[in-house]
ModelCIF file with pLDDT and N, C-alpha, C, O atoms, coordinates in Angstrom:
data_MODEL
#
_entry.id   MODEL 
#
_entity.id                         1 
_entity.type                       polymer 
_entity.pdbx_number_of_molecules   1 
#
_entity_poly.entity_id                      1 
_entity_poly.type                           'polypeptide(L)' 
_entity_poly.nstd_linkage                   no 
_entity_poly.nstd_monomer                   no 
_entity_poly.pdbx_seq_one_letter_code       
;(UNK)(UNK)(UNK)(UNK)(UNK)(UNK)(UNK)(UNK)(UNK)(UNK)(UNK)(UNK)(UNK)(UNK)(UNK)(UNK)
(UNK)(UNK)(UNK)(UNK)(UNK)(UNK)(UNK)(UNK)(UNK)(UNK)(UNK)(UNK)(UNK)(UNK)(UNK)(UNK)
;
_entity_poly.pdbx_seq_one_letter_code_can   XXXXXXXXXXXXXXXXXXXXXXXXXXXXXXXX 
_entity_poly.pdbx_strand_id                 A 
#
loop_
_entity_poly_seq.entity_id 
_entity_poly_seq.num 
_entity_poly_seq.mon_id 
_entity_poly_seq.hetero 
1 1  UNK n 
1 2  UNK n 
1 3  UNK n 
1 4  UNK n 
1 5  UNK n 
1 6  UNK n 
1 7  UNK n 
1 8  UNK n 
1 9  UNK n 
1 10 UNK n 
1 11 UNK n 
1 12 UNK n 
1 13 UNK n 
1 14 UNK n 
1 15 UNK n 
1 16 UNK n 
1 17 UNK n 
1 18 UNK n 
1 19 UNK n 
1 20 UNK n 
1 21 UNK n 
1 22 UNK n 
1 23 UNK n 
1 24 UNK n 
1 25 UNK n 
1 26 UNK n 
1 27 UNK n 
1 28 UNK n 
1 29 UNK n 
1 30 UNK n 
1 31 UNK n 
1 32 UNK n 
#
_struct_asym.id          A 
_struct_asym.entity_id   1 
#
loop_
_ma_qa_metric.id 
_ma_qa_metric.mode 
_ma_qa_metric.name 
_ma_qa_metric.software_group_id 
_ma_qa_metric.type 
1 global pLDDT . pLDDT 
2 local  pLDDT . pLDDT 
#
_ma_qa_metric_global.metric_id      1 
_ma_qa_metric_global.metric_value   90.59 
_ma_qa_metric_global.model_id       1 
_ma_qa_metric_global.ordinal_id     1 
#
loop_
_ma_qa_metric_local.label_asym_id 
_ma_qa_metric_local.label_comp_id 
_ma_qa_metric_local.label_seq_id 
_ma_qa_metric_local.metric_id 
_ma_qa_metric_local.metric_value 
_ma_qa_metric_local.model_id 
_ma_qa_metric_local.ordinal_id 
A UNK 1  2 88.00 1 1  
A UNK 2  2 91.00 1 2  
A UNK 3  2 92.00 1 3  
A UNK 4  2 89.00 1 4  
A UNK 5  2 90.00 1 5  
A UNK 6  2 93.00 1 6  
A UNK 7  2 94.00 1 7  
A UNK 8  2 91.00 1 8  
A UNK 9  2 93.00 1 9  
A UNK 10 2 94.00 1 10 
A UNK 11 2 93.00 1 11 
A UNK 12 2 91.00 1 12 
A UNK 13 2 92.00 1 13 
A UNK 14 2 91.00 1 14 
A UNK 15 2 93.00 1 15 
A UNK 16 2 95.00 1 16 
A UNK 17 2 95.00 1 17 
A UNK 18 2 96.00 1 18 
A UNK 19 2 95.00 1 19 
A UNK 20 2 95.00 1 20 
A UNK 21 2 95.00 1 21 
A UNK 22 2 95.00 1 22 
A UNK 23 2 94.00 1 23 
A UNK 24 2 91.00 1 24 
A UNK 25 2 89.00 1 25 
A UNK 26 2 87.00 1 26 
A UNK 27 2 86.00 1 27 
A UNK 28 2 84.00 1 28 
A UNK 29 2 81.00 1 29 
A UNK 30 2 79.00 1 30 
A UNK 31 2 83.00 1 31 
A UNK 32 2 84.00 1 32 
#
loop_
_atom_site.group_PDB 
_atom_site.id 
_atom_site.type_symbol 
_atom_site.label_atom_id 
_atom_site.label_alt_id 
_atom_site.label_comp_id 
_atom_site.label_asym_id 
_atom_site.label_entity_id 
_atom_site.label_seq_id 
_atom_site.pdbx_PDB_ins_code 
_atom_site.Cartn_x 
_atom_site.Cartn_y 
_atom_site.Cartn_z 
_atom_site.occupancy 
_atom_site.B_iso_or_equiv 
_atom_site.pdbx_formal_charge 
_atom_site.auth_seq_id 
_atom_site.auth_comp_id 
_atom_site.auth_asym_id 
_atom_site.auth_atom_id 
_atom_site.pdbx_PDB_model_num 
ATOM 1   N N  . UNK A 1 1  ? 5.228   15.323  -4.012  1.00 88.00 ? 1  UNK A N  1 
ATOM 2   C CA . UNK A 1 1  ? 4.494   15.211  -5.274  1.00 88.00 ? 1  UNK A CA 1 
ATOM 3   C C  . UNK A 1 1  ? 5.034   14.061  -6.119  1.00 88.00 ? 1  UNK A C  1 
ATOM 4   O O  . UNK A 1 1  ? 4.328   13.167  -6.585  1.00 88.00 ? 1  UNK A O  1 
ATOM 5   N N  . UNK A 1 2  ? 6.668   14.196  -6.309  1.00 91.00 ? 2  UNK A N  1 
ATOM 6   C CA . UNK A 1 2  ? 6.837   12.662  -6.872  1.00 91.00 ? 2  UNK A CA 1 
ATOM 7   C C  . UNK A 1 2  ? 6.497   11.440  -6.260  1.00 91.00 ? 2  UNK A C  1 
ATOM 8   O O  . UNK A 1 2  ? 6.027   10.415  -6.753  1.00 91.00 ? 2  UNK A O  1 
ATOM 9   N N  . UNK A 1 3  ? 6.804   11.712  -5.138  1.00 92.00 ? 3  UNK A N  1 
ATOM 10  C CA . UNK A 1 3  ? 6.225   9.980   -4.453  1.00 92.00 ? 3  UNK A CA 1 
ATOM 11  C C  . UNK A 1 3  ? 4.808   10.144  -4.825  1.00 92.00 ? 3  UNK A C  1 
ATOM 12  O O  . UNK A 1 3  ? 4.335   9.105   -5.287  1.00 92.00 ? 3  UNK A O  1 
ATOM 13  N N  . UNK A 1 4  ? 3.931   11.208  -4.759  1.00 89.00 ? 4  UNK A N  1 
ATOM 14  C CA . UNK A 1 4  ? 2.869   10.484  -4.977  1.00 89.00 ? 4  UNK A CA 1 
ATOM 15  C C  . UNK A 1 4  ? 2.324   9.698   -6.282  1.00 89.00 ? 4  UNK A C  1 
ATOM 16  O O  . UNK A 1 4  ? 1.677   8.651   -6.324  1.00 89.00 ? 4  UNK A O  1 
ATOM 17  N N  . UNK A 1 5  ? 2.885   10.705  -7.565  1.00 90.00 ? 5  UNK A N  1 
ATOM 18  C CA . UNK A 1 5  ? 2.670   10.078  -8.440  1.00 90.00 ? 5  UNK A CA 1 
ATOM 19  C C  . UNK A 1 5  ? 3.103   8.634   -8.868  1.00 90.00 ? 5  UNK A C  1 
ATOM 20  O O  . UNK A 1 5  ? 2.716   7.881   -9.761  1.00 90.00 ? 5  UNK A O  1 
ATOM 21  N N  . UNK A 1 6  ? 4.116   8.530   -7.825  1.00 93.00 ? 6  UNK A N  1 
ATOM 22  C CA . UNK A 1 6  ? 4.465   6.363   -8.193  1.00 93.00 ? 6  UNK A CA 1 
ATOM 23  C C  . UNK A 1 6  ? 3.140   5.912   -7.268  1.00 93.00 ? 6  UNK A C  1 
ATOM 24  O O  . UNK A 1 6  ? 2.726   4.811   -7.630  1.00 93.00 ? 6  UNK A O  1 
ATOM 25  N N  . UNK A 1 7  ? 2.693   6.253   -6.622  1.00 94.00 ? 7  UNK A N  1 
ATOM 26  C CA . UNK A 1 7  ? 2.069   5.862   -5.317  1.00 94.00 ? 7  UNK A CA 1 
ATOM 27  C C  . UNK A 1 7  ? 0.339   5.500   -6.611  1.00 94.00 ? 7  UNK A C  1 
ATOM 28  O O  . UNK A 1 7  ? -0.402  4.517   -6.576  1.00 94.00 ? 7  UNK A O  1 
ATOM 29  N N  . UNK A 1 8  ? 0.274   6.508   -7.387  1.00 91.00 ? 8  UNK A N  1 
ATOM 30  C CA . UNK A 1 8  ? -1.020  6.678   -7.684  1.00 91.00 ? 8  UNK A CA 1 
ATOM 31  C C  . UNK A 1 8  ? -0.802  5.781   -9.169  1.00 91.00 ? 8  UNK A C  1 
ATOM 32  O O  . UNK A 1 8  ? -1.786  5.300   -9.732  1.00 91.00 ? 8  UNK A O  1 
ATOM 33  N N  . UNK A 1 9  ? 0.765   5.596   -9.795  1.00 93.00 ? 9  UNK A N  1 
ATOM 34  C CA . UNK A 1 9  ? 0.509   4.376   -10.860 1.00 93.00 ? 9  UNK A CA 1 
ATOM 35  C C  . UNK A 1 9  ? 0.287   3.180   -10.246 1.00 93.00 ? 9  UNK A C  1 
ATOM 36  O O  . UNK A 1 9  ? 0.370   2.054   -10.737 1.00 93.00 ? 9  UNK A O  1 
ATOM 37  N N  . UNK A 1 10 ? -0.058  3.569   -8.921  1.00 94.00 ? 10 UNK A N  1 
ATOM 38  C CA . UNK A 1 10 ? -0.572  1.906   -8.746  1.00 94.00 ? 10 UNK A CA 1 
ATOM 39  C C  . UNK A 1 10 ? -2.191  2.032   -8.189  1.00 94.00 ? 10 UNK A C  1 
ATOM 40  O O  . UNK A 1 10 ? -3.100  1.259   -8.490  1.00 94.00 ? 10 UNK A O  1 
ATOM 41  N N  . UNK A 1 11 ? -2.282  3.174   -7.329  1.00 93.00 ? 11 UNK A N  1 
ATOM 42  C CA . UNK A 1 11 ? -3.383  3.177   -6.595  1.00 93.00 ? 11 UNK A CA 1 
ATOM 43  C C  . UNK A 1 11 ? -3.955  4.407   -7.415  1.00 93.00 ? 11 UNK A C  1 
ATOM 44  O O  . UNK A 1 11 ? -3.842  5.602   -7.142  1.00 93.00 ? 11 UNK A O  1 
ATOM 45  N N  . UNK A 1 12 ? -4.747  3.676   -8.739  1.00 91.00 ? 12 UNK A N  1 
ATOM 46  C CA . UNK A 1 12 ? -5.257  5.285   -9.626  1.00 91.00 ? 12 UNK A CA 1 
ATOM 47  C C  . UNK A 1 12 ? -6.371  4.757   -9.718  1.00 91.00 ? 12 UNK A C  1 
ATOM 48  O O  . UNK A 1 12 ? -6.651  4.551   -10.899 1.00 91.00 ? 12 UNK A O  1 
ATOM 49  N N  . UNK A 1 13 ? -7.460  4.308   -8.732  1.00 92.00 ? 13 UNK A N  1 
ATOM 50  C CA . UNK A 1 13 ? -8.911  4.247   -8.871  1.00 92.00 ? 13 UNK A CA 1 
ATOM 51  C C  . UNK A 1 13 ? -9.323  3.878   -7.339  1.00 92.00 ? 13 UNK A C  1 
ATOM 52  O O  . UNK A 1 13 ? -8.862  3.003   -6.606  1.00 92.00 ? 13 UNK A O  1 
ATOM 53  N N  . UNK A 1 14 ? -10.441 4.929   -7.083  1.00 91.00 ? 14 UNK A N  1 
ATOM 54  C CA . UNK A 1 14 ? -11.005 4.957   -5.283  1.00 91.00 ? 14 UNK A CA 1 
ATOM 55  C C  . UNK A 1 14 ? -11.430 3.706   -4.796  1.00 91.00 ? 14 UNK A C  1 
ATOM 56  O O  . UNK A 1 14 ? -11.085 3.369   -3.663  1.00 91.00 ? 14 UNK A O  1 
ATOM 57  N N  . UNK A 1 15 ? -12.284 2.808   -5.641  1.00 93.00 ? 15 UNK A N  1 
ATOM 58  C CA . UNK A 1 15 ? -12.747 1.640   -6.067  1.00 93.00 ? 15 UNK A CA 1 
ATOM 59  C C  . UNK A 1 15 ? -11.893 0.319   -5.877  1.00 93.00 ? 15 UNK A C  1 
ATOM 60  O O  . UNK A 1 15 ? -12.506 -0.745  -5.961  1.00 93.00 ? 15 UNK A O  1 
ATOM 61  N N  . UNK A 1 16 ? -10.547 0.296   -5.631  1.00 95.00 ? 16 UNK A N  1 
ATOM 62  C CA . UNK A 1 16 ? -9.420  -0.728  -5.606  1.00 95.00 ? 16 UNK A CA 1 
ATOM 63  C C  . UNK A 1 16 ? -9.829  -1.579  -4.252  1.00 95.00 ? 16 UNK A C  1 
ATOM 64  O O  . UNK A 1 16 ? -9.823  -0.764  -3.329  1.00 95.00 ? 16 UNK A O  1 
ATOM 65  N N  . UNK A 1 17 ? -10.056 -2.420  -3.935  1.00 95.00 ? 17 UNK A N  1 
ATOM 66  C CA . UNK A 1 17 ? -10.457 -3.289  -2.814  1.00 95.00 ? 17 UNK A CA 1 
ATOM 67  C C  . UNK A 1 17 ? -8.917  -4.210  -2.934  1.00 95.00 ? 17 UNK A C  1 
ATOM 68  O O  . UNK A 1 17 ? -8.474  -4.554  -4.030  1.00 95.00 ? 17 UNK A O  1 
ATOM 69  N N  . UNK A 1 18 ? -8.082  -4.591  -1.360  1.00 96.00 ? 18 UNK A N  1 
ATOM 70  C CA . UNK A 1 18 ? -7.103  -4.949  -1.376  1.00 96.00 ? 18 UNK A CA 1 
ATOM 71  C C  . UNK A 1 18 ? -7.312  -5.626  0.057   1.00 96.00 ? 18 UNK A C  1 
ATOM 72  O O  . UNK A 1 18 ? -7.785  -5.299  1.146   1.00 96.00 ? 18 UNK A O  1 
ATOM 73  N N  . UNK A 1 19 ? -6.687  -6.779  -0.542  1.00 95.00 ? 19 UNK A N  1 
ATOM 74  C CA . UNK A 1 19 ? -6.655  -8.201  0.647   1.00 95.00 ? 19 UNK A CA 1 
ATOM 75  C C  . UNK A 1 19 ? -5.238  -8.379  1.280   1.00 95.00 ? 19 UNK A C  1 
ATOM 76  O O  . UNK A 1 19 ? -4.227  -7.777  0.919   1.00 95.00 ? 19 UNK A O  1 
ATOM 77  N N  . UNK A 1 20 ? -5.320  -9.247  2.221   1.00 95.00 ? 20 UNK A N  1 
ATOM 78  C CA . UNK A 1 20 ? -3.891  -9.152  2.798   1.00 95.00 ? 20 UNK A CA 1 
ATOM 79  C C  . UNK A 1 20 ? -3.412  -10.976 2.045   1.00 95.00 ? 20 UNK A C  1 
ATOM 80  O O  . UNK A 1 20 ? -4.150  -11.911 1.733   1.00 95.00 ? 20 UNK A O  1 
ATOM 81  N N  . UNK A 1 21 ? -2.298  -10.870 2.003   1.00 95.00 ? 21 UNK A N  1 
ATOM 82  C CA . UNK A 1 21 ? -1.910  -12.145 1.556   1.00 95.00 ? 21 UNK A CA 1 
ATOM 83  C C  . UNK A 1 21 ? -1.054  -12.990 2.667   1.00 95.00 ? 21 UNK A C  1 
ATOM 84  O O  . UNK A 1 21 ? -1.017  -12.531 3.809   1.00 95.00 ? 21 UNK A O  1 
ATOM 85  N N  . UNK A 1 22 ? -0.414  -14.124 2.392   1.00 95.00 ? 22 UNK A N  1 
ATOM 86  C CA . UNK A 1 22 ? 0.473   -14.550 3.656   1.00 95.00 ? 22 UNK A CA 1 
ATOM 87  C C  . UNK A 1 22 ? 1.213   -14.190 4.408   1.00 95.00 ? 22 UNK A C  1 
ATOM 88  O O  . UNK A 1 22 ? 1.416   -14.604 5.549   1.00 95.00 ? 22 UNK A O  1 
ATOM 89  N N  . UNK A 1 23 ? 1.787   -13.224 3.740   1.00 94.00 ? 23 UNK A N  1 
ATOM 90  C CA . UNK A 1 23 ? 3.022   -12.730 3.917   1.00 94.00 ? 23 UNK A CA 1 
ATOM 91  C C  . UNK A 1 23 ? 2.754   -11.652 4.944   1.00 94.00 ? 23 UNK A C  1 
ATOM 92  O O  . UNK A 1 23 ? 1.966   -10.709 4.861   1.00 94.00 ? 23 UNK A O  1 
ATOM 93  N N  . UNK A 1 24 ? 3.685   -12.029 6.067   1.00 91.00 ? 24 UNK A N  1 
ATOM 94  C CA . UNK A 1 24 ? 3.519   -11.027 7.639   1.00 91.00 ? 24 UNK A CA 1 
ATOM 95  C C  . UNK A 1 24 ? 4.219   -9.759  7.106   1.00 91.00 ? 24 UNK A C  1 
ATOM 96  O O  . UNK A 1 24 ? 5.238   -9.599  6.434   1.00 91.00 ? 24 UNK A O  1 
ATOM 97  N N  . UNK A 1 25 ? 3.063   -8.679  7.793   1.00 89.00 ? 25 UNK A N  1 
ATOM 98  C CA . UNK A 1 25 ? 3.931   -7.272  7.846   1.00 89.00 ? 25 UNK A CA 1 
ATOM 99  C C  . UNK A 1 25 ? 5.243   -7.346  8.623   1.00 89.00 ? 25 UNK A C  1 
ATOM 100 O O  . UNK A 1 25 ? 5.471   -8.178  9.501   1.00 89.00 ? 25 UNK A O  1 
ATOM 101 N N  . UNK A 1 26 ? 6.151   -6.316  8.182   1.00 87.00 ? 26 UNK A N  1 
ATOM 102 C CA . UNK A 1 26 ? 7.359   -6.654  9.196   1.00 87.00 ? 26 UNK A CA 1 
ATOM 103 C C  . UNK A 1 26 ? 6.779   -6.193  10.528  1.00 87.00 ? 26 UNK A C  1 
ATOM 104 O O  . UNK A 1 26 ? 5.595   -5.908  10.709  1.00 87.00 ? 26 UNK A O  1 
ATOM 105 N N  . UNK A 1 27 ? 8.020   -6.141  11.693  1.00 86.00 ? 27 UNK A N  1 
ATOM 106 C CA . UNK A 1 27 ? 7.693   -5.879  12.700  1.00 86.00 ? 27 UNK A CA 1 
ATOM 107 C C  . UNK A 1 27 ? 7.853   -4.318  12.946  1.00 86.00 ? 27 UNK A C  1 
ATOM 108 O O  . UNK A 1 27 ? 7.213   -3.770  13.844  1.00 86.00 ? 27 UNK A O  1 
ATOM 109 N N  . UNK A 1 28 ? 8.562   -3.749  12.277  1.00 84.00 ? 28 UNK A N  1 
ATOM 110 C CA . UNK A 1 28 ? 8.275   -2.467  12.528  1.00 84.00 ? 28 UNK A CA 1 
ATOM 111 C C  . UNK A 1 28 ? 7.122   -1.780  11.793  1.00 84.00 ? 28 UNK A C  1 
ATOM 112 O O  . UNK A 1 28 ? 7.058   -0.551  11.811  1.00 84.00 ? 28 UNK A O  1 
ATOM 113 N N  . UNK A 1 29 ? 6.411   -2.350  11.290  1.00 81.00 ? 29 UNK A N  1 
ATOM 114 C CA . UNK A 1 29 ? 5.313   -1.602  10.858  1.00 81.00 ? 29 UNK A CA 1 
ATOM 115 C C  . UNK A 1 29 ? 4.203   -1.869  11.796  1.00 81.00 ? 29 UNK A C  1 
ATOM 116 O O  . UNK A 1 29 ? 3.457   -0.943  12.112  1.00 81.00 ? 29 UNK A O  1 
ATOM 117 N N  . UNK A 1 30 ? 4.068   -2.826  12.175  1.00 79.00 ? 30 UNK A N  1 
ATOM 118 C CA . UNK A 1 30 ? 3.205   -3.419  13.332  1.00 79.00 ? 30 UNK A CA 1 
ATOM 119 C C  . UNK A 1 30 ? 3.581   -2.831  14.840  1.00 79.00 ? 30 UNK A C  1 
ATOM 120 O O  . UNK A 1 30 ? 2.776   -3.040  15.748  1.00 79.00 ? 30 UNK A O  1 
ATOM 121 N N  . UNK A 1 31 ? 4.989   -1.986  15.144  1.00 83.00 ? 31 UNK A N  1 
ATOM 122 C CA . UNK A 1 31 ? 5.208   -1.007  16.102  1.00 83.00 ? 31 UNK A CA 1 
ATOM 123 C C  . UNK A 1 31 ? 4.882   -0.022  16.225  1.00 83.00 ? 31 UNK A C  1 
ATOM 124 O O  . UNK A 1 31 ? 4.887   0.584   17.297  1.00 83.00 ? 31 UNK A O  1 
ATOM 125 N N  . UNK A 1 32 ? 4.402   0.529   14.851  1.00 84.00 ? 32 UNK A N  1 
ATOM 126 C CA . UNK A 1 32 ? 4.195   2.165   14.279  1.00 84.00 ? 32 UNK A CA 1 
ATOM 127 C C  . UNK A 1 32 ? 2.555   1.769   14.863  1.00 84.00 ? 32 UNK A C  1 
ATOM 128 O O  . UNK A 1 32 ? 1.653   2.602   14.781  1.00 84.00 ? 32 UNK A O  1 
#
């Protein structure tokens, strides 16, 4: 429940459209 609420001061509308920028995911996220 706390993580979510940091999670949702950022992501607090369904509507949020999000682009990727230059910056490479690391590599372990790209393993998962």
């Amino acid at each position: 429940w706390d993580e979510l609420q940091r999670i949702r001061a950022v992501f607090n509308d369904p509507g949020i459209v999000l682009r990727r920028t230059s910056r490479v995911p690391p590599p372990e996220v790209l393993r998962n």
